[in-house]
C-alpha atoms as a PDB file:
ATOM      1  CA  UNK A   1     -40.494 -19.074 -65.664  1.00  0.00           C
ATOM      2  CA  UNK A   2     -42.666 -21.828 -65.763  1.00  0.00           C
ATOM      3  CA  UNK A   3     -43.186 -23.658 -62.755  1.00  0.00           C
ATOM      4  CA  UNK A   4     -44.563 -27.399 -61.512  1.00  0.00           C
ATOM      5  CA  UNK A   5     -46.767 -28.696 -58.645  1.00  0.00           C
ATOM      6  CA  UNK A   6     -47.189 -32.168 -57.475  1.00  0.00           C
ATOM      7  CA  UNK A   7     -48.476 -33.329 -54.029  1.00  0.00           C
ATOM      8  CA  UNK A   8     -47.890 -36.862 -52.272  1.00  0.00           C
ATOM      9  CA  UNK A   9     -47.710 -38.084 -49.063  1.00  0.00           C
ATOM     10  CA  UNK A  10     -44.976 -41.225 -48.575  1.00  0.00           C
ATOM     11  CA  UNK A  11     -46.110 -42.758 -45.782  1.00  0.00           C
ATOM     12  CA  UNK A  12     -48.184 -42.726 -42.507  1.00  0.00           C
ATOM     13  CA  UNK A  13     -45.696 -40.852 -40.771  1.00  0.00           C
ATOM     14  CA  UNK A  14     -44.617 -37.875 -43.097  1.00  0.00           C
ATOM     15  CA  UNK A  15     -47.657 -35.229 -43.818  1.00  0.00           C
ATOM     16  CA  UNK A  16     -48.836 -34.614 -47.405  1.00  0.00           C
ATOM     17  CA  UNK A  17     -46.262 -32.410 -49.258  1.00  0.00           C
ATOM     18  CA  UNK A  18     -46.773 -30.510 -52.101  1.00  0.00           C
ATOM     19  CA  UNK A  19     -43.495 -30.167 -54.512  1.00  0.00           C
ATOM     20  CA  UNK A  20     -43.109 -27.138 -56.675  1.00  0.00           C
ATOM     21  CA  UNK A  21     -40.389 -26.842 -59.442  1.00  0.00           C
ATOM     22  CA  UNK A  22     -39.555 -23.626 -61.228  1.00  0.00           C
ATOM     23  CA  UNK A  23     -36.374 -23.206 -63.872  1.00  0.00           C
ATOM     24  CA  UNK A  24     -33.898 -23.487 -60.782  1.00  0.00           C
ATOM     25  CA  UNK A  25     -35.179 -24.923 -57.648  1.00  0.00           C
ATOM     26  CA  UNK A  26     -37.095 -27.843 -56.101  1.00  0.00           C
ATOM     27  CA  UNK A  27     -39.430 -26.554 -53.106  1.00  0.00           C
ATOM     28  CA  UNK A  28     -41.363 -28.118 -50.955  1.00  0.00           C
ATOM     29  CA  UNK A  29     -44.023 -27.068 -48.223  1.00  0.00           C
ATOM     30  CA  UNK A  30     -45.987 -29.922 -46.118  1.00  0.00           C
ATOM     31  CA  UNK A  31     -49.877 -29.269 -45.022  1.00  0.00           C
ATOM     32  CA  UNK A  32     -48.704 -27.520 -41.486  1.00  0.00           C
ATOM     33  CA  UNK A  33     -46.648 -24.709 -43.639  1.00  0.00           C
ATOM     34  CA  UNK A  34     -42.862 -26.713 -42.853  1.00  0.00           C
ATOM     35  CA  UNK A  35     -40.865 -26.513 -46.332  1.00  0.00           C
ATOM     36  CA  UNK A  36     -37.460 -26.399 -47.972  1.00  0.00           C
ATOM     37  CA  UNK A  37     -35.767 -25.741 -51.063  1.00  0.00           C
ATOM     38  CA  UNK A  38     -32.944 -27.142 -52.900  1.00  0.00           C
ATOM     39  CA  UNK A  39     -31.343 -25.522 -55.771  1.00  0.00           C
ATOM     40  CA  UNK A  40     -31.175 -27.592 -58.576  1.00  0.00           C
ATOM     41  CA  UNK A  41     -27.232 -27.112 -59.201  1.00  0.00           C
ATOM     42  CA  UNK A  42     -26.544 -29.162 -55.999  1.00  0.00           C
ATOM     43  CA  UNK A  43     -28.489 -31.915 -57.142  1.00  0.00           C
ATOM     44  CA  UNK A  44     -25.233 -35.001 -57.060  1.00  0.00           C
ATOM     45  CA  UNK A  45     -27.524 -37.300 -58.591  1.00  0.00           C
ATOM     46  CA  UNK A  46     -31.533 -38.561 -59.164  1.00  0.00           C
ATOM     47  CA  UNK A  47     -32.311 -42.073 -59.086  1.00  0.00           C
ATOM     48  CA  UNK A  48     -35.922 -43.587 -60.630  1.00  0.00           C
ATOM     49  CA  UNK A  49     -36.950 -46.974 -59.329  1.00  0.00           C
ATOM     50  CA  UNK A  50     -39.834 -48.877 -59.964  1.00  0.00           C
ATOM     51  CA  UNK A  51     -40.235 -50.522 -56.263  1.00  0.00           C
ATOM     52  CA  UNK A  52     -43.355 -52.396 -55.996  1.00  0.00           C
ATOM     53  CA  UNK A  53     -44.443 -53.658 -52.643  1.00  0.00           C
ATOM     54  CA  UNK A  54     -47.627 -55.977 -51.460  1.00  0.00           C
ATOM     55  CA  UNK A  55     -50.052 -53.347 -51.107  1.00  0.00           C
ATOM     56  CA  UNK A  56     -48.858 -51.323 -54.213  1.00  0.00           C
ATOM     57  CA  UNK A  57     -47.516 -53.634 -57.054  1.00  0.00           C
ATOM     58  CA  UNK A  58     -47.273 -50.202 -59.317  1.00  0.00           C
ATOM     59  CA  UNK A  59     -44.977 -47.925 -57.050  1.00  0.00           C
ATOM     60  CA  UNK A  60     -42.099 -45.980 -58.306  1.00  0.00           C
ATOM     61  CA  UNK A  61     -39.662 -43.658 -56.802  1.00  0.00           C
ATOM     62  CA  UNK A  62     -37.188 -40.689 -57.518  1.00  0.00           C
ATOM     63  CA  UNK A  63     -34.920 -40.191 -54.936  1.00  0.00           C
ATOM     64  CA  UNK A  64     -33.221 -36.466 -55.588  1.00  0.00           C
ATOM     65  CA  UNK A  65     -29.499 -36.466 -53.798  1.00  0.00           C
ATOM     66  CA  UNK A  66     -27.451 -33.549 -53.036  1.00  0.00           C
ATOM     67  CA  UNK A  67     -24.099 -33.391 -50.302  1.00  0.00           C
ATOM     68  CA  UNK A  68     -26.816 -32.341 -47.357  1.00  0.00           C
ATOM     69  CA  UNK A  69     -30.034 -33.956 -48.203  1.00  0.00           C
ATOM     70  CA  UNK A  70     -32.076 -36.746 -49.951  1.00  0.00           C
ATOM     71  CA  UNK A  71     -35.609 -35.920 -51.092  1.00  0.00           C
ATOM     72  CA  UNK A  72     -37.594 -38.844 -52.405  1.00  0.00           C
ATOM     73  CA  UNK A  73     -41.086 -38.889 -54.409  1.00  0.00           C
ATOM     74  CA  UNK A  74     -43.610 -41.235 -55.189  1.00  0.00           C
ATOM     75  CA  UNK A  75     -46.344 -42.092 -57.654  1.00  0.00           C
ATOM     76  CA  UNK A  76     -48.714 -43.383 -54.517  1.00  0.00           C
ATOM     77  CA  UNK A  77     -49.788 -40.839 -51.727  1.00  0.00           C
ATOM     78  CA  UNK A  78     -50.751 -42.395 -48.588  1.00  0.00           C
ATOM     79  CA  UNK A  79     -53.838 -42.470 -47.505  1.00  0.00           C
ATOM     80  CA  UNK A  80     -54.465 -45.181 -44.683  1.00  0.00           C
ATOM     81  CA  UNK A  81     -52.916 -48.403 -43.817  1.00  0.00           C
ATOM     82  CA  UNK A  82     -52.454 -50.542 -47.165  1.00  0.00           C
ATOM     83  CA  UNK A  83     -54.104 -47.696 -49.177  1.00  0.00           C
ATOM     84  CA  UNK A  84     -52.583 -45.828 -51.571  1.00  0.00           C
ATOM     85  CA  UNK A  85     -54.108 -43.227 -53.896  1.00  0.00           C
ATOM     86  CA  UNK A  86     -52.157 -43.081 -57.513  1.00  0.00           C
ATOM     87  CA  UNK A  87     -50.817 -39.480 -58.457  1.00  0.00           C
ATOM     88  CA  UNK A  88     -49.136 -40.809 -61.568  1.00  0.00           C
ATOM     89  CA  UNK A  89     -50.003 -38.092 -64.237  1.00  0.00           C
ATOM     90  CA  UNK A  90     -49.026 -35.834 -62.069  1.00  0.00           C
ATOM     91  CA  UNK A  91     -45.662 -37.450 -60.598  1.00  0.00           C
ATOM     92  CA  UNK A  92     -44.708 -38.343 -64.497  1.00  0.00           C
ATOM     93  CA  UNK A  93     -45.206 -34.931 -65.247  1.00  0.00           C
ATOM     94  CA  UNK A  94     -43.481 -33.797 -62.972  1.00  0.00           C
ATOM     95  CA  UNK A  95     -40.454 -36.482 -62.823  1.00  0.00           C
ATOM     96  CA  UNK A  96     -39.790 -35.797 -66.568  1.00  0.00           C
ATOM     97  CA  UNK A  97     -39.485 -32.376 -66.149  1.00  0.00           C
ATOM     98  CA  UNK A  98     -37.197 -32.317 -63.117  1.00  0.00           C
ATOM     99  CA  UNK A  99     -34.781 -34.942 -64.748  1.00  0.00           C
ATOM    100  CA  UNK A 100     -34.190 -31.826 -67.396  1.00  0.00           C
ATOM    101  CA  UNK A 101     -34.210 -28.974 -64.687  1.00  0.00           C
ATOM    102  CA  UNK A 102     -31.432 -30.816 -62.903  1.00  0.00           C
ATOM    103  CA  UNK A 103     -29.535 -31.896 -66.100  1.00  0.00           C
ATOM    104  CA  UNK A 104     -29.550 -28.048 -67.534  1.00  0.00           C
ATOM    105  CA  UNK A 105     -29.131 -26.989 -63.914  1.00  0.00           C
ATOM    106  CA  UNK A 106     -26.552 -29.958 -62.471  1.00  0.00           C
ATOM    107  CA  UNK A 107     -24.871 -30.698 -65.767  1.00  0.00           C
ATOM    108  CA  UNK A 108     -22.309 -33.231 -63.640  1.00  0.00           C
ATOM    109  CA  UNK A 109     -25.702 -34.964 -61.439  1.00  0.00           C
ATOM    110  CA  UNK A 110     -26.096 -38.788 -62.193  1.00  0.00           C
ATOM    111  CA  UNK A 111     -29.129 -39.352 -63.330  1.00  0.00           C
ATOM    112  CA  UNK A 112     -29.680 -43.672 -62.798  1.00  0.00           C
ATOM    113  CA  UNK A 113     -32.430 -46.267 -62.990  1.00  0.00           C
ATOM    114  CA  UNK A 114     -32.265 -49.482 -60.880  1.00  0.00           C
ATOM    115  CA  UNK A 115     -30.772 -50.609 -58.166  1.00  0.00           C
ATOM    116  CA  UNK A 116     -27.507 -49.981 -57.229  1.00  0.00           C
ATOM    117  CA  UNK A 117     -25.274 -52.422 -59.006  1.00  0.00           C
ATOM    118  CA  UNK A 118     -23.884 -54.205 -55.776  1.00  0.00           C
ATOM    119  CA  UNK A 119     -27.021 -54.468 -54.215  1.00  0.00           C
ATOM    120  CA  UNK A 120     -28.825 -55.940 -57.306  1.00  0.00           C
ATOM    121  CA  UNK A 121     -26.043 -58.777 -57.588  1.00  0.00           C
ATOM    122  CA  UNK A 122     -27.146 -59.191 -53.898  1.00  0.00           C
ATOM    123  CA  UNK A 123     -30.729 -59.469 -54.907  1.00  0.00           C
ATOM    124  CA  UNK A 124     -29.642 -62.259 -57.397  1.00  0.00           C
ATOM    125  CA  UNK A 125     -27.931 -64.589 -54.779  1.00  0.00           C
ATOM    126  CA  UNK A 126     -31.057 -63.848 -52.737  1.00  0.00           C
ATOM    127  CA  UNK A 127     -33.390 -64.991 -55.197  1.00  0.00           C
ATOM    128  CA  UNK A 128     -30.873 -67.932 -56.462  1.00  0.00           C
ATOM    129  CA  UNK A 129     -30.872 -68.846 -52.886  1.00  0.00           C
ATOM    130  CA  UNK A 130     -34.611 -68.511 -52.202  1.00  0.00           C
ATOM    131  CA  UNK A 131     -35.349 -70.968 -55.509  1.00  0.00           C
ATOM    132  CA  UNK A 132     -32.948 -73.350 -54.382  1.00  0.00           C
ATOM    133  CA  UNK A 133     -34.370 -73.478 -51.067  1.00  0.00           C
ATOM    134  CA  UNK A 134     -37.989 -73.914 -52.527  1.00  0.00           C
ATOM    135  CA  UNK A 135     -36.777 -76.854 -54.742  1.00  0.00           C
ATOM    136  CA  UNK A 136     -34.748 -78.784 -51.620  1.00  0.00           C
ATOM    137  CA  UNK A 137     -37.971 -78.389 -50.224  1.00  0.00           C
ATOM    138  CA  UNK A 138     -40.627 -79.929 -52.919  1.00  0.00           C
ATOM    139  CA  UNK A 139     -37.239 -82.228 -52.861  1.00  0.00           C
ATOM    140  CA  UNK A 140     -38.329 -83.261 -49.523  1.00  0.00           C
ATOM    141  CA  UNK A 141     -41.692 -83.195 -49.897  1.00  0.00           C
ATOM    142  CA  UNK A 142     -41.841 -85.424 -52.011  1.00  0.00           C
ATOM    143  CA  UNK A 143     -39.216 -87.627 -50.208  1.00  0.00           C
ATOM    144  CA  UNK A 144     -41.808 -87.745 -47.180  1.00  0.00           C
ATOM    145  CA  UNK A 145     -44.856 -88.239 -49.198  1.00  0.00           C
ATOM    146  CA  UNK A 146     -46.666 -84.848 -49.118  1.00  0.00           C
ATOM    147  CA  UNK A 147     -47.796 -83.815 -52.759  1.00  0.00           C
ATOM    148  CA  UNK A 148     -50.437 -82.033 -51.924  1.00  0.00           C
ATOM    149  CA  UNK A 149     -48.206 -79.386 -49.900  1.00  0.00           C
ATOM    150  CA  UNK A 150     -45.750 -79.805 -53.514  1.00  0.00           C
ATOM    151  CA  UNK A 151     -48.452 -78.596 -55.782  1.00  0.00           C
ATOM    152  CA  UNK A 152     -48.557 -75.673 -53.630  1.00  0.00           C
ATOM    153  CA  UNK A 153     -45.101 -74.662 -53.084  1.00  0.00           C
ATOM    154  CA  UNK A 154     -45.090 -75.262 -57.304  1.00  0.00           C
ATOM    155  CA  UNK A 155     -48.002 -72.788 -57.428  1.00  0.00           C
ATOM    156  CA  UNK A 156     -46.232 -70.606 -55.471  1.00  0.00           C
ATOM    157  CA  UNK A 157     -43.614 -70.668 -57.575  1.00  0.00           C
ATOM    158  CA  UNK A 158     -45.886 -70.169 -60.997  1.00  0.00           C
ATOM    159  CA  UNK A 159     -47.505 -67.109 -59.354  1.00  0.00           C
ATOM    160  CA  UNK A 160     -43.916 -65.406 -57.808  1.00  0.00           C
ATOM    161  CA  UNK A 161     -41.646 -66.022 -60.668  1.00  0.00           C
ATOM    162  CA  UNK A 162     -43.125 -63.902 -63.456  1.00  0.00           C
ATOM    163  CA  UNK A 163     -43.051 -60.989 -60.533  1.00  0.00           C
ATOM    164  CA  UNK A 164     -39.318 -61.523 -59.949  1.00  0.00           C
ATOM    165  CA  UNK A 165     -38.336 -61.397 -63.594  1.00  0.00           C
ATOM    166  CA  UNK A 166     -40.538 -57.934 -63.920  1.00  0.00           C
ATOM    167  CA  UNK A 167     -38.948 -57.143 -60.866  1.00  0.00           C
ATOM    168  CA  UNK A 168     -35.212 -57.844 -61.412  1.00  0.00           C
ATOM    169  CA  UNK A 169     -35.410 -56.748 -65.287  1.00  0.00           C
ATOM    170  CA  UNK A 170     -36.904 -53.391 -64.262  1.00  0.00           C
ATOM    171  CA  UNK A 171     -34.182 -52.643 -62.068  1.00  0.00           C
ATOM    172  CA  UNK A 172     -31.103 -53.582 -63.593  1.00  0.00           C
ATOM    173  CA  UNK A 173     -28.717 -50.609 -62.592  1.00  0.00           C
ATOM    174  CA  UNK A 174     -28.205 -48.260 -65.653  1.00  0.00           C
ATOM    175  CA  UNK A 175     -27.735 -45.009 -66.985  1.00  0.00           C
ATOM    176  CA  UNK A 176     -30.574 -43.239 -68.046  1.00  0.00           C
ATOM    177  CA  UNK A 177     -30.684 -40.622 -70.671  1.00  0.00           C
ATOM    178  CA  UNK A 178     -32.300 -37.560 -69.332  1.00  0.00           C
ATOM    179  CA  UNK A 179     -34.202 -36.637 -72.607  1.00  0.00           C
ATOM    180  CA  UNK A 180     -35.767 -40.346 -72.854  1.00  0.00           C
ATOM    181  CA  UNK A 181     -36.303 -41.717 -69.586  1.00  0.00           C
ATOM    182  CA  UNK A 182     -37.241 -45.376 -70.372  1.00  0.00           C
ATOM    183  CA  UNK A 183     -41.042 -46.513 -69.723  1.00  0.00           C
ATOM    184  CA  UNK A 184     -39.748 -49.126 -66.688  1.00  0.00           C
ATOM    185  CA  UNK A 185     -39.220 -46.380 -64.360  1.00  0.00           C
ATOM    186  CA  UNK A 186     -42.665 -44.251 -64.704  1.00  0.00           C
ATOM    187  CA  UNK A 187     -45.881 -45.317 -64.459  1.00  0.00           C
ATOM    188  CA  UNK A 188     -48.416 -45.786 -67.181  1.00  0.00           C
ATOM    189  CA  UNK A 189     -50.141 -42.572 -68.544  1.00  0.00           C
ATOM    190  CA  UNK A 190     -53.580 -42.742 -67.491  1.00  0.00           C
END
């Protein structure tokens, strides 16, 4: 039996847990001695995400679901407001090797990348919306005579639209094979 170990803390709120896989089971035990377990054959499904946010443009997740819990990793461990340490070696590691735990394990589990697909065609009409909105307003900028403010809003626009293309082609819901989990949804090897 060879087993796994990978430690992260999500946020400011949850204490630094350390993860340990062997052939069967996920456990976990936090830094005041609270834990768990979950057998991998009740795993329903994993999901990997790559969810960047304004402190941490290089954050992805794997959200483990079974019928009584949800159990959800990280690349980043917290360490104090708007810092992050990077565990990625580690996390990739150790995200690789659970996706095949819970496949031999779970043979049924869902194993996805993305976003849901309802809630990415929501994230299209949001952005669609949100461009629109930014072009009636250079629109009426320019109407009232303000191009300074324009070359802004258009700088804006050169800086935040490469992001949402990484963004929204990243996380186009799919399938994922368990035995090559594509590069968008783990970080870089460093």
């Amino acid at each position: 039996m060879i087993t796994l170990s990978y430690t992260c803390r999500l946020h400011a709120f949850k204490r630094p847990t350390t993860y340990t896989l062997d052939d069967d089971t996920l456990h976990w035990l936090d830094d005041k001695g609270e834990g768990g377990t979950l057998p991998l054959r009740e795993t329903s499904a994993l999901h990997l995400k790559y969810e960047p946010t304004r402190f941490a443009e290089d954050r992805y997740l794997a959200r483990i679901e079974s019928p009584n819990q949800s159990i959800t990793l990280s690349n980043l461990s917290y360490v104090s407001i708007a810092d992050f340490h990077p565990v990625d070696q580690a996390y990739r590691e150790f995200v690789t090797t659970l996706t095949r735990r819970i496949v031999d394990q779970s043979p049924t589990a869902e194993i996805y990348g993305g976003d849901k697909a309802f809630t990415y065609r929501v994230y299209q009409l949001i952005s669609v919306a949100v461009l629109l909105l930014i072009l009636g307003g250079v629109w009426f900028l320019y109407a009232i005579d303000l191009p300074e403010i324009i070359g802004l809003k258009v700088l804006l626009l050169i800086y935040y639209l490469p992001k949402l293309k990484a963004y929204m082609d990243a996380n186009k819901p799919k399938q994922l094979d368990p035995l090559e989990l594509p590069e968008a949804f783990l970080p870089q090897a460093r």
